[in-house]
C-alpha atoms as a PDB file:
ATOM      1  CA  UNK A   1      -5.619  40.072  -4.853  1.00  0.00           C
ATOM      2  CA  UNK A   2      -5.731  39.581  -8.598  1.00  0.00           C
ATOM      3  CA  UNK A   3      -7.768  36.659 -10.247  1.00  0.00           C
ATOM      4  CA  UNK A   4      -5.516  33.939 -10.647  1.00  0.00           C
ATOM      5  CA  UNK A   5      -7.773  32.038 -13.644  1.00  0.00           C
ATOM      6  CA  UNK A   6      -9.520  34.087 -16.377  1.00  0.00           C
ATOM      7  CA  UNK A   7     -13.246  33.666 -16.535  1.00  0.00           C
ATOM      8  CA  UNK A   8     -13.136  30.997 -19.548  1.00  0.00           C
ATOM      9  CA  UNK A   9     -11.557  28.553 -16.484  1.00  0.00           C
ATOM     10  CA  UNK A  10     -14.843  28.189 -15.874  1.00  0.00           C
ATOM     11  CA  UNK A  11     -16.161  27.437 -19.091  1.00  0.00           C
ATOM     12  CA  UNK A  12     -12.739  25.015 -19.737  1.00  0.00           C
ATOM     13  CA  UNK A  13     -13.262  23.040 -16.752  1.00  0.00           C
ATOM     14  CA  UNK A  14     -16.861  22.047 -17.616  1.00  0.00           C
ATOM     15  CA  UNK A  15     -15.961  20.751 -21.316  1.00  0.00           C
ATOM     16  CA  UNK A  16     -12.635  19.200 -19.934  1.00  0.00           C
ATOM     17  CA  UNK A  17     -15.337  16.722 -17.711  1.00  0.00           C
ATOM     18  CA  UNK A  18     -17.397  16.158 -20.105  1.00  0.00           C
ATOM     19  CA  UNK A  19     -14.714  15.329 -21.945  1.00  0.00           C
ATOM     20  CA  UNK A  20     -13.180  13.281 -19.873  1.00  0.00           C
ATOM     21  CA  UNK A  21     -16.266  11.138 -18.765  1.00  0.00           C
ATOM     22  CA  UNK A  22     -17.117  10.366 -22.647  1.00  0.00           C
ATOM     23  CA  UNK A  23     -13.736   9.225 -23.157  1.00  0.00           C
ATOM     24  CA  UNK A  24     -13.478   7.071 -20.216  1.00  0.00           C
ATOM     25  CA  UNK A  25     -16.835   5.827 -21.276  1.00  0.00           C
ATOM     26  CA  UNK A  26     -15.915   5.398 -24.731  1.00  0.00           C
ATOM     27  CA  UNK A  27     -12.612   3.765 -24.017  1.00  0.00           C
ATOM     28  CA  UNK A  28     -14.633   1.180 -21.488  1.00  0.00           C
ATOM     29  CA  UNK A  29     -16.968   0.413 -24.072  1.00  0.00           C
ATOM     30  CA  UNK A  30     -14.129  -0.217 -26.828  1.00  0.00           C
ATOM     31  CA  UNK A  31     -12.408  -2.304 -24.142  1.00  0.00           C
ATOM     32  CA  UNK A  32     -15.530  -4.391 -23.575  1.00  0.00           C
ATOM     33  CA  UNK A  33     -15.993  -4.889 -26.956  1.00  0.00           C
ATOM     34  CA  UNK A  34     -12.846  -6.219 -28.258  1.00  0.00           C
ATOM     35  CA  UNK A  35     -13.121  -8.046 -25.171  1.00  0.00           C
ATOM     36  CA  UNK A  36     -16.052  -9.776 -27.034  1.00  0.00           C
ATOM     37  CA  UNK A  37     -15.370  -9.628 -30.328  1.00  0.00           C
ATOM     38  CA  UNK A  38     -14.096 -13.024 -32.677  1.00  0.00           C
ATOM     39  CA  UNK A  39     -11.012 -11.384 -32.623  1.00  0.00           C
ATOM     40  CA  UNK A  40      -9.999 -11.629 -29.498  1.00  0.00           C
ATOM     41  CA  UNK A  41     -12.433 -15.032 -28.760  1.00  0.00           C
ATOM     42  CA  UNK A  42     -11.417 -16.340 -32.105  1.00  0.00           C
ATOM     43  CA  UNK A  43     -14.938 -17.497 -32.662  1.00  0.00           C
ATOM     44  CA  UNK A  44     -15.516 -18.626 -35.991  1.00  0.00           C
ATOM     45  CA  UNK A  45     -11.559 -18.626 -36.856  1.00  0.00           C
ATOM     46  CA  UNK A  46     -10.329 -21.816 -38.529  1.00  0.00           C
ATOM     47  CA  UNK A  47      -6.888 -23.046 -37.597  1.00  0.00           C
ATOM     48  CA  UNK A  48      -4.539 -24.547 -40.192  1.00  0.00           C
ATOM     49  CA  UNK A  49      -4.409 -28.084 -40.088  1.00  0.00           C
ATOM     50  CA  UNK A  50      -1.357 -30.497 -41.075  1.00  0.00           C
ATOM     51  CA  UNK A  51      -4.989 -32.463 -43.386  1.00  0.00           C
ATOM     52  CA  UNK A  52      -7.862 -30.117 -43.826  1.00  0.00           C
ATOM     53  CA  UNK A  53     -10.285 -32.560 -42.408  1.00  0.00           C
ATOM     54  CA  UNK A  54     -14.021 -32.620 -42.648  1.00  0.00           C
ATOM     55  CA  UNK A  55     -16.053 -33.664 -39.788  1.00  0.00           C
ATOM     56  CA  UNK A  56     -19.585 -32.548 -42.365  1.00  0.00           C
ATOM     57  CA  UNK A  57     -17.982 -35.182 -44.623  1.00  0.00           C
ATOM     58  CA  UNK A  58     -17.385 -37.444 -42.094  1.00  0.00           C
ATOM     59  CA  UNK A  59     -19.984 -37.232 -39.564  1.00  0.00           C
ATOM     60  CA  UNK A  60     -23.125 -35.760 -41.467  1.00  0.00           C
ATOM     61  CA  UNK A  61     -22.030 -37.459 -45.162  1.00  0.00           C
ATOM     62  CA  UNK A  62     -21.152 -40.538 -43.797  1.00  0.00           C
ATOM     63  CA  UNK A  63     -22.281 -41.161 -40.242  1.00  0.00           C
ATOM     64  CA  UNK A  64     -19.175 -41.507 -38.020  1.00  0.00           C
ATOM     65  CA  UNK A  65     -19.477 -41.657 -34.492  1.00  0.00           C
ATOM     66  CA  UNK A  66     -18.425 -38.890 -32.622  1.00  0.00           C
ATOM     67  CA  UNK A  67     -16.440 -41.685 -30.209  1.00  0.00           C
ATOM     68  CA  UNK A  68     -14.934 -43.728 -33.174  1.00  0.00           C
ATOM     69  CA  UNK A  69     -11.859 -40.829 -33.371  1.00  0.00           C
ATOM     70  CA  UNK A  70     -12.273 -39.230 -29.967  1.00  0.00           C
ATOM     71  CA  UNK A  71     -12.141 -42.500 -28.569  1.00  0.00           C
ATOM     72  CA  UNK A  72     -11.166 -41.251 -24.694  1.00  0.00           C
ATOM     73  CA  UNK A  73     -14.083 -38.867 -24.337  1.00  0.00           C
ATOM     74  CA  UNK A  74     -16.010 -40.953 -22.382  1.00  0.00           C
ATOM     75  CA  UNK A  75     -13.034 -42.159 -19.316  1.00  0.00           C
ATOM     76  CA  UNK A  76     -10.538 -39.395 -19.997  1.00  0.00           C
ATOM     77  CA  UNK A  77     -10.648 -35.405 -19.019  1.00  0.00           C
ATOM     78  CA  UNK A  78      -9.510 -34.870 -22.874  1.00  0.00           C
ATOM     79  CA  UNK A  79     -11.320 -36.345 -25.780  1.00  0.00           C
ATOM     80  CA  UNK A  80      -7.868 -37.180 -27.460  1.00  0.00           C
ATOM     81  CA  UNK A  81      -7.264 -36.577 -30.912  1.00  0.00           C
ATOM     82  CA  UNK A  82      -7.692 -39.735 -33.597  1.00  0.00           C
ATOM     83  CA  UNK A  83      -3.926 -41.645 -34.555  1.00  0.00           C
ATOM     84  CA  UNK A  84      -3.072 -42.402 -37.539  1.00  0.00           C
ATOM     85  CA  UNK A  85      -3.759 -46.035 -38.111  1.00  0.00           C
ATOM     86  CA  UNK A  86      -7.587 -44.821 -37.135  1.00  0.00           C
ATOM     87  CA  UNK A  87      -7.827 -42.605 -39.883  1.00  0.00           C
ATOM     88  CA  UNK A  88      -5.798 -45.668 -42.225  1.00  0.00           C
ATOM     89  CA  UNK A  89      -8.844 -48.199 -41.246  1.00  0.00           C
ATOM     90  CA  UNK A  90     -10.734 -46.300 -43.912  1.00  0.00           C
ATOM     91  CA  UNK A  91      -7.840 -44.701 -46.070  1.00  0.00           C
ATOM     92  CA  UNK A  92      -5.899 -47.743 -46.603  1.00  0.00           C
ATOM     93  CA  UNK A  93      -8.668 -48.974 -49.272  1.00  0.00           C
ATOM     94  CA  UNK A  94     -10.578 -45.830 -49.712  1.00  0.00           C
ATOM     95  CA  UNK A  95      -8.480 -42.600 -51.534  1.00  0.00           C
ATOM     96  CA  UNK A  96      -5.549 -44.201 -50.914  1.00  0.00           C
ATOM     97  CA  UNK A  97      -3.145 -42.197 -53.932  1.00  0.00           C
ATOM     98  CA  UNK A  98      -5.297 -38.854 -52.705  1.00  0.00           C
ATOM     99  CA  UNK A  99      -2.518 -36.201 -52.626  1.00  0.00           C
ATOM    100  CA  UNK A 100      -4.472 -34.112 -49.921  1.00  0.00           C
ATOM    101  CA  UNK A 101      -3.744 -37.320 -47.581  1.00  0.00           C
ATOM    102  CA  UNK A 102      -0.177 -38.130 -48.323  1.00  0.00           C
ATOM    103  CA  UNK A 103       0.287 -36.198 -44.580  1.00  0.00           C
ATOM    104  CA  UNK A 104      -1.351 -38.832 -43.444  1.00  0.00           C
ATOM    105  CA  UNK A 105       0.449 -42.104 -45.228  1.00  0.00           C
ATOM    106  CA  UNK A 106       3.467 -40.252 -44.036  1.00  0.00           C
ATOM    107  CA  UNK A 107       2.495 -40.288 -40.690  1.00  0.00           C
ATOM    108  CA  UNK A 108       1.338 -44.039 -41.360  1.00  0.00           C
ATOM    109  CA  UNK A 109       4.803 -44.942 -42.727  1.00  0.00           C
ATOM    110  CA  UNK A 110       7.245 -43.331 -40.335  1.00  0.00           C
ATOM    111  CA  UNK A 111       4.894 -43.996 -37.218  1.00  0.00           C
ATOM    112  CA  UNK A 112       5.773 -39.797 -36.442  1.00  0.00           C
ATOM    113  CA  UNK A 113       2.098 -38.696 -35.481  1.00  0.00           C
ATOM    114  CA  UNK A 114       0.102 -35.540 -37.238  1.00  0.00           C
ATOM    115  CA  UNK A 115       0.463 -32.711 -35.327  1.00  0.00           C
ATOM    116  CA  UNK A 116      -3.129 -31.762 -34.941  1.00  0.00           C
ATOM    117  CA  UNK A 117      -4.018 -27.980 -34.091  1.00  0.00           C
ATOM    118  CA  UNK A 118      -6.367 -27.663 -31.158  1.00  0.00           C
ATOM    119  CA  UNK A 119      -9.594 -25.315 -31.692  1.00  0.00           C
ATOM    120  CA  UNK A 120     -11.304 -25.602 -28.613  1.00  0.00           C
ATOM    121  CA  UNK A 121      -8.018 -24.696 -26.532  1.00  0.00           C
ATOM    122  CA  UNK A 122      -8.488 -23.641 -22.630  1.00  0.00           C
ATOM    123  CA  UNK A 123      -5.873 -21.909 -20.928  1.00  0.00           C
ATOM    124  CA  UNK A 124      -3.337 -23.603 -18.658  1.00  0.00           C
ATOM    125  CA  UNK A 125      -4.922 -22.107 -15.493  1.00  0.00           C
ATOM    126  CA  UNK A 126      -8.714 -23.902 -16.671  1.00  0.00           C
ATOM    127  CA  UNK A 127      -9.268 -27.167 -15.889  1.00  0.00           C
ATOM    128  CA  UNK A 128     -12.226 -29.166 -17.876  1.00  0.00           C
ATOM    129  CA  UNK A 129     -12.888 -32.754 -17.812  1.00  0.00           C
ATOM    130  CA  UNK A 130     -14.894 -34.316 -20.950  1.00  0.00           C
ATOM    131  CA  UNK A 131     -15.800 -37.669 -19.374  1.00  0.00           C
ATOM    132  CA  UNK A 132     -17.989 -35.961 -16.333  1.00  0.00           C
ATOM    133  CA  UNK A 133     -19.664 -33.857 -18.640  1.00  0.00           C
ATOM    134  CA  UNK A 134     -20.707 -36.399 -20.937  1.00  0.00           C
ATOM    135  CA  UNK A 135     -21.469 -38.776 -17.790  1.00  0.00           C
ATOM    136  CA  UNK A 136     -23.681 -35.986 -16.598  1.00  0.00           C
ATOM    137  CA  UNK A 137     -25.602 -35.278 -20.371  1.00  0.00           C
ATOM    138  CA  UNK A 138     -23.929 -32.383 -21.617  1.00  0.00           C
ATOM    139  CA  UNK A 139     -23.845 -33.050 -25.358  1.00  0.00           C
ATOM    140  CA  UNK A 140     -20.785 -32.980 -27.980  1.00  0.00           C
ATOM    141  CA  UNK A 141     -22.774 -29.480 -29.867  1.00  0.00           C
ATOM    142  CA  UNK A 142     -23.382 -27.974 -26.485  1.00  0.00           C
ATOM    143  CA  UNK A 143     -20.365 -26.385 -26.634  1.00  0.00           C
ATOM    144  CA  UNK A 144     -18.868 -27.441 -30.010  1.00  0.00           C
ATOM    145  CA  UNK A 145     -21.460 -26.125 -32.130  1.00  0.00           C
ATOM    146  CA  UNK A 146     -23.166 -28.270 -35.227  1.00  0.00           C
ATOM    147  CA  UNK A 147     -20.215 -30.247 -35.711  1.00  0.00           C
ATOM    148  CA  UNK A 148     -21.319 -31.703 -38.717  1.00  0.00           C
ATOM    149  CA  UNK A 149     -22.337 -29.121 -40.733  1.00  0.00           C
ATOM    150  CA  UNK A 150     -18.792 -27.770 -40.708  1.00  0.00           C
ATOM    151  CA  UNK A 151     -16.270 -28.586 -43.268  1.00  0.00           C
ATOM    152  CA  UNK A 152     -13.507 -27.116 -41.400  1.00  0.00           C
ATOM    153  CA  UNK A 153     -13.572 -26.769 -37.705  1.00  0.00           C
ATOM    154  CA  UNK A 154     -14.144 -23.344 -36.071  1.00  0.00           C
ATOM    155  CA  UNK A 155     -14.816 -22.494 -32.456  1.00  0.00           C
ATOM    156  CA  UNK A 156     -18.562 -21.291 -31.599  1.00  0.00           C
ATOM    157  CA  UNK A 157     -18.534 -20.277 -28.277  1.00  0.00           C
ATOM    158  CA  UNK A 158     -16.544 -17.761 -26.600  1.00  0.00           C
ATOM    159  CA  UNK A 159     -14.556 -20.380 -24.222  1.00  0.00           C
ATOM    160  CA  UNK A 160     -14.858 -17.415 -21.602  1.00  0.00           C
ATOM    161  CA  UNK A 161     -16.015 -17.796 -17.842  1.00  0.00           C
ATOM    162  CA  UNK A 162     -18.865 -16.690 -18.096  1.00  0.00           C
ATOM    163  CA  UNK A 163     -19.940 -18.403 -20.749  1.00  0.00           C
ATOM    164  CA  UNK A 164     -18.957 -21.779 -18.491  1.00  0.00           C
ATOM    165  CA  UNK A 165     -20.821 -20.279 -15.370  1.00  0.00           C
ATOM    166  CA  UNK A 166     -23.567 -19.573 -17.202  1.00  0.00           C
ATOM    167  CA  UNK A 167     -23.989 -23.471 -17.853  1.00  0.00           C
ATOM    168  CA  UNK A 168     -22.810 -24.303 -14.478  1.00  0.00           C
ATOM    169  CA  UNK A 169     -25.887 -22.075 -12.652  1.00  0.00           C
ATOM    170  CA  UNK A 170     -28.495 -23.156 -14.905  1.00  0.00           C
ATOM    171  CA  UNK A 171     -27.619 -26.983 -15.825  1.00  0.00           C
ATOM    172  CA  UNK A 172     -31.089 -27.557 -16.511  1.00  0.00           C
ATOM    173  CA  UNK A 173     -31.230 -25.669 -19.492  1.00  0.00           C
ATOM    174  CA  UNK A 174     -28.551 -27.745 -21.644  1.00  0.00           C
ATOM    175  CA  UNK A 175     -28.509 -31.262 -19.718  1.00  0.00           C
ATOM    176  CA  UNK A 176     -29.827 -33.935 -22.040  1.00  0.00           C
ATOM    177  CA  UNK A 177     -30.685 -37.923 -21.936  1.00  0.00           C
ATOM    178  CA  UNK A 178     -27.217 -39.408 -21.648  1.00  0.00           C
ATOM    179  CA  UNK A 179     -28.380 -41.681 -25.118  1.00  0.00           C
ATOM    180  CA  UNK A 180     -28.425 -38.415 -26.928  1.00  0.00           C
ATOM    181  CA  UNK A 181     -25.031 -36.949 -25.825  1.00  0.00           C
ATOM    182  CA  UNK A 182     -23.234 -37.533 -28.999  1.00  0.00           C
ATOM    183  CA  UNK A 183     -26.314 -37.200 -31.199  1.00  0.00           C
ATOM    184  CA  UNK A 184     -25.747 -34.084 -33.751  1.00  0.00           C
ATOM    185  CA  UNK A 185     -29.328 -33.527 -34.620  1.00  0.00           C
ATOM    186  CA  UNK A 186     -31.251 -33.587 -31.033  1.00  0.00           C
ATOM    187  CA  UNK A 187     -32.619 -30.691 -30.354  1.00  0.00           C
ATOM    188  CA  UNK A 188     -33.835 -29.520 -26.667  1.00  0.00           C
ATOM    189  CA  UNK A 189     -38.117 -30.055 -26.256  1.00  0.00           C
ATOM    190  CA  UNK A 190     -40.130 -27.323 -25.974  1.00  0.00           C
ATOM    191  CA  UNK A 191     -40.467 -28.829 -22.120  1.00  0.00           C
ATOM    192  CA  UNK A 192     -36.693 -28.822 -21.693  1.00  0.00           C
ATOM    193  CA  UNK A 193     -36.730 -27.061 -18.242  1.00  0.00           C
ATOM    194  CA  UNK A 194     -39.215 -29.606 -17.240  1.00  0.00           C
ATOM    195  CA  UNK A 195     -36.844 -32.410 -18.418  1.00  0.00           C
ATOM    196  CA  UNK A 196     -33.652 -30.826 -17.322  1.00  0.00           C
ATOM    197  CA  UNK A 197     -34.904 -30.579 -13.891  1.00  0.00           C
ATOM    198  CA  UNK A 198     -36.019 -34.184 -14.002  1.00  0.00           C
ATOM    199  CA  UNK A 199     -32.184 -34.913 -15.356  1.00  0.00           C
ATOM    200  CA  UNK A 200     -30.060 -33.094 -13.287  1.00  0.00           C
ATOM    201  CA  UNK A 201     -32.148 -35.207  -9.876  1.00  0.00           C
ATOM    202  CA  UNK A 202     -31.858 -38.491 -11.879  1.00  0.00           C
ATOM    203  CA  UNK A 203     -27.973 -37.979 -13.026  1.00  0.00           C
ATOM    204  CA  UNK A 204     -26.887 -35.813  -9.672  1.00  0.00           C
ATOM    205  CA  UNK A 205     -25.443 -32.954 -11.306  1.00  0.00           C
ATOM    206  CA  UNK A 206     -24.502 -30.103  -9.086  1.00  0.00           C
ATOM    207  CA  UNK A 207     -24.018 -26.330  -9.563  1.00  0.00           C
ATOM    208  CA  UNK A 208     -20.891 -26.583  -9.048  1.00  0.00           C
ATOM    209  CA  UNK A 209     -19.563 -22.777  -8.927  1.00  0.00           C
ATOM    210  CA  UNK A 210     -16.548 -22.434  -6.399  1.00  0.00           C
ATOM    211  CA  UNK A 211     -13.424 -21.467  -7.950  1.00  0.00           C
ATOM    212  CA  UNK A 212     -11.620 -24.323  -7.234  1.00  0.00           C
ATOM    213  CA  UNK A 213     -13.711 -26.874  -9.506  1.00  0.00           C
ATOM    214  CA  UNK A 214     -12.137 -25.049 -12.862  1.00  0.00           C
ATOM    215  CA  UNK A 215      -9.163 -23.396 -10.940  1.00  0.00           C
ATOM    216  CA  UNK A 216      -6.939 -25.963  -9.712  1.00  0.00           C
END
């Protein structure tokens, strides 16, 4: 019977799995990495804003409390975002003909509120409460980043499962003294498994893991 496939089959075949495995591999490495990248995170992307505020100004410059604007963070799953006659306390007397804030004596005026952008924006399908986190000593630049040292705010952190789970196994690693939870410049001890340990006895906190505690 005559040879169906010319010697070079042979040959073909190899190259064609070689091939084939380097391209899957590349292709599962590309995937993984636009998986990761800002891009498709959008760490470090700033989101337009109806008043390009400053929280460096604000918080670092002039000392604001975290809770003054998000004033639900500590009773409410969101942190809520600051109305208008908040930021007027201040901007009634203080740059009050400032063009950059005319969005904001609008608002003031016609009692329509700014239609703030959210940064740190879970999907539907996550659910996250602020008010047990802070309760349990997880602090505002924990997952926010230095706060106060930006001008404009970006996201830091991923936002991704596994960068919750990650907190969620190893609490003691990131809990901190409830009195230091909306502190921007505490920074964890060089004892700060010690201490976490000691925290997460003292304030109960669980490792909570199950899918139903995000997934709901």
């Amino acid at each position: 019977m005559a040879q169906l496939f010319h010697r070079s089959a042979n040959a073909l075949a190899k190259v064609s799995i070689v091939v084939a495995v380097f391209l899957i591999g590349g292709l599962s490495w590309a995937s993984y990495a636009l998986y990761h990248s800002n891009y498709a995170n959008r760490v470090d992307e700033v989101r337009e804003q109806p008043v390009p505020f400053s929280h460096k100004h604000h918080v670092s410059g002039l000392g604001i409390d975290c809770r003054y604007c998000h004033n639900s963070v500590e009773r409410s799953p969101s942190a809520g975002f600051p109305e208008t006659h908040t930021c007027m306390t201040c901007h009634s007397r203080v740059w009050t003909d400032a063009p950059i804030l005319e969005p904001v004596r609008e608002s003031y005026r016609t009692g329509e509120p700014l239609r703030w952008i959210r940064v740190h924006d879970l999907p539907d399908f996550a659910y996250f409460n602020h008010s047990i986190h802070v309760k349990k000593g997880i602090g505002c630049t924990t997952c926010h980043g230095q706060i106060d040292e930006m001008p404009l705010v970006r996201q830091v952190n991923t936002l991704y499962m596994e960068w919750c789970l990650d907190c969620h196994r190893n609490p003691a690693r990131y809990v901190r003294p409830r009195s230091e939870v909306f502190s921007t410049t505490w920074q964890p001890p060089a004892n700060q498994l010690e201490l976490g340990a000691k925290l997460v006895e003292e304030y109960d906190i669980q490792s909570l893991t199950s899918c139903s505690t995000c997934h709901r």
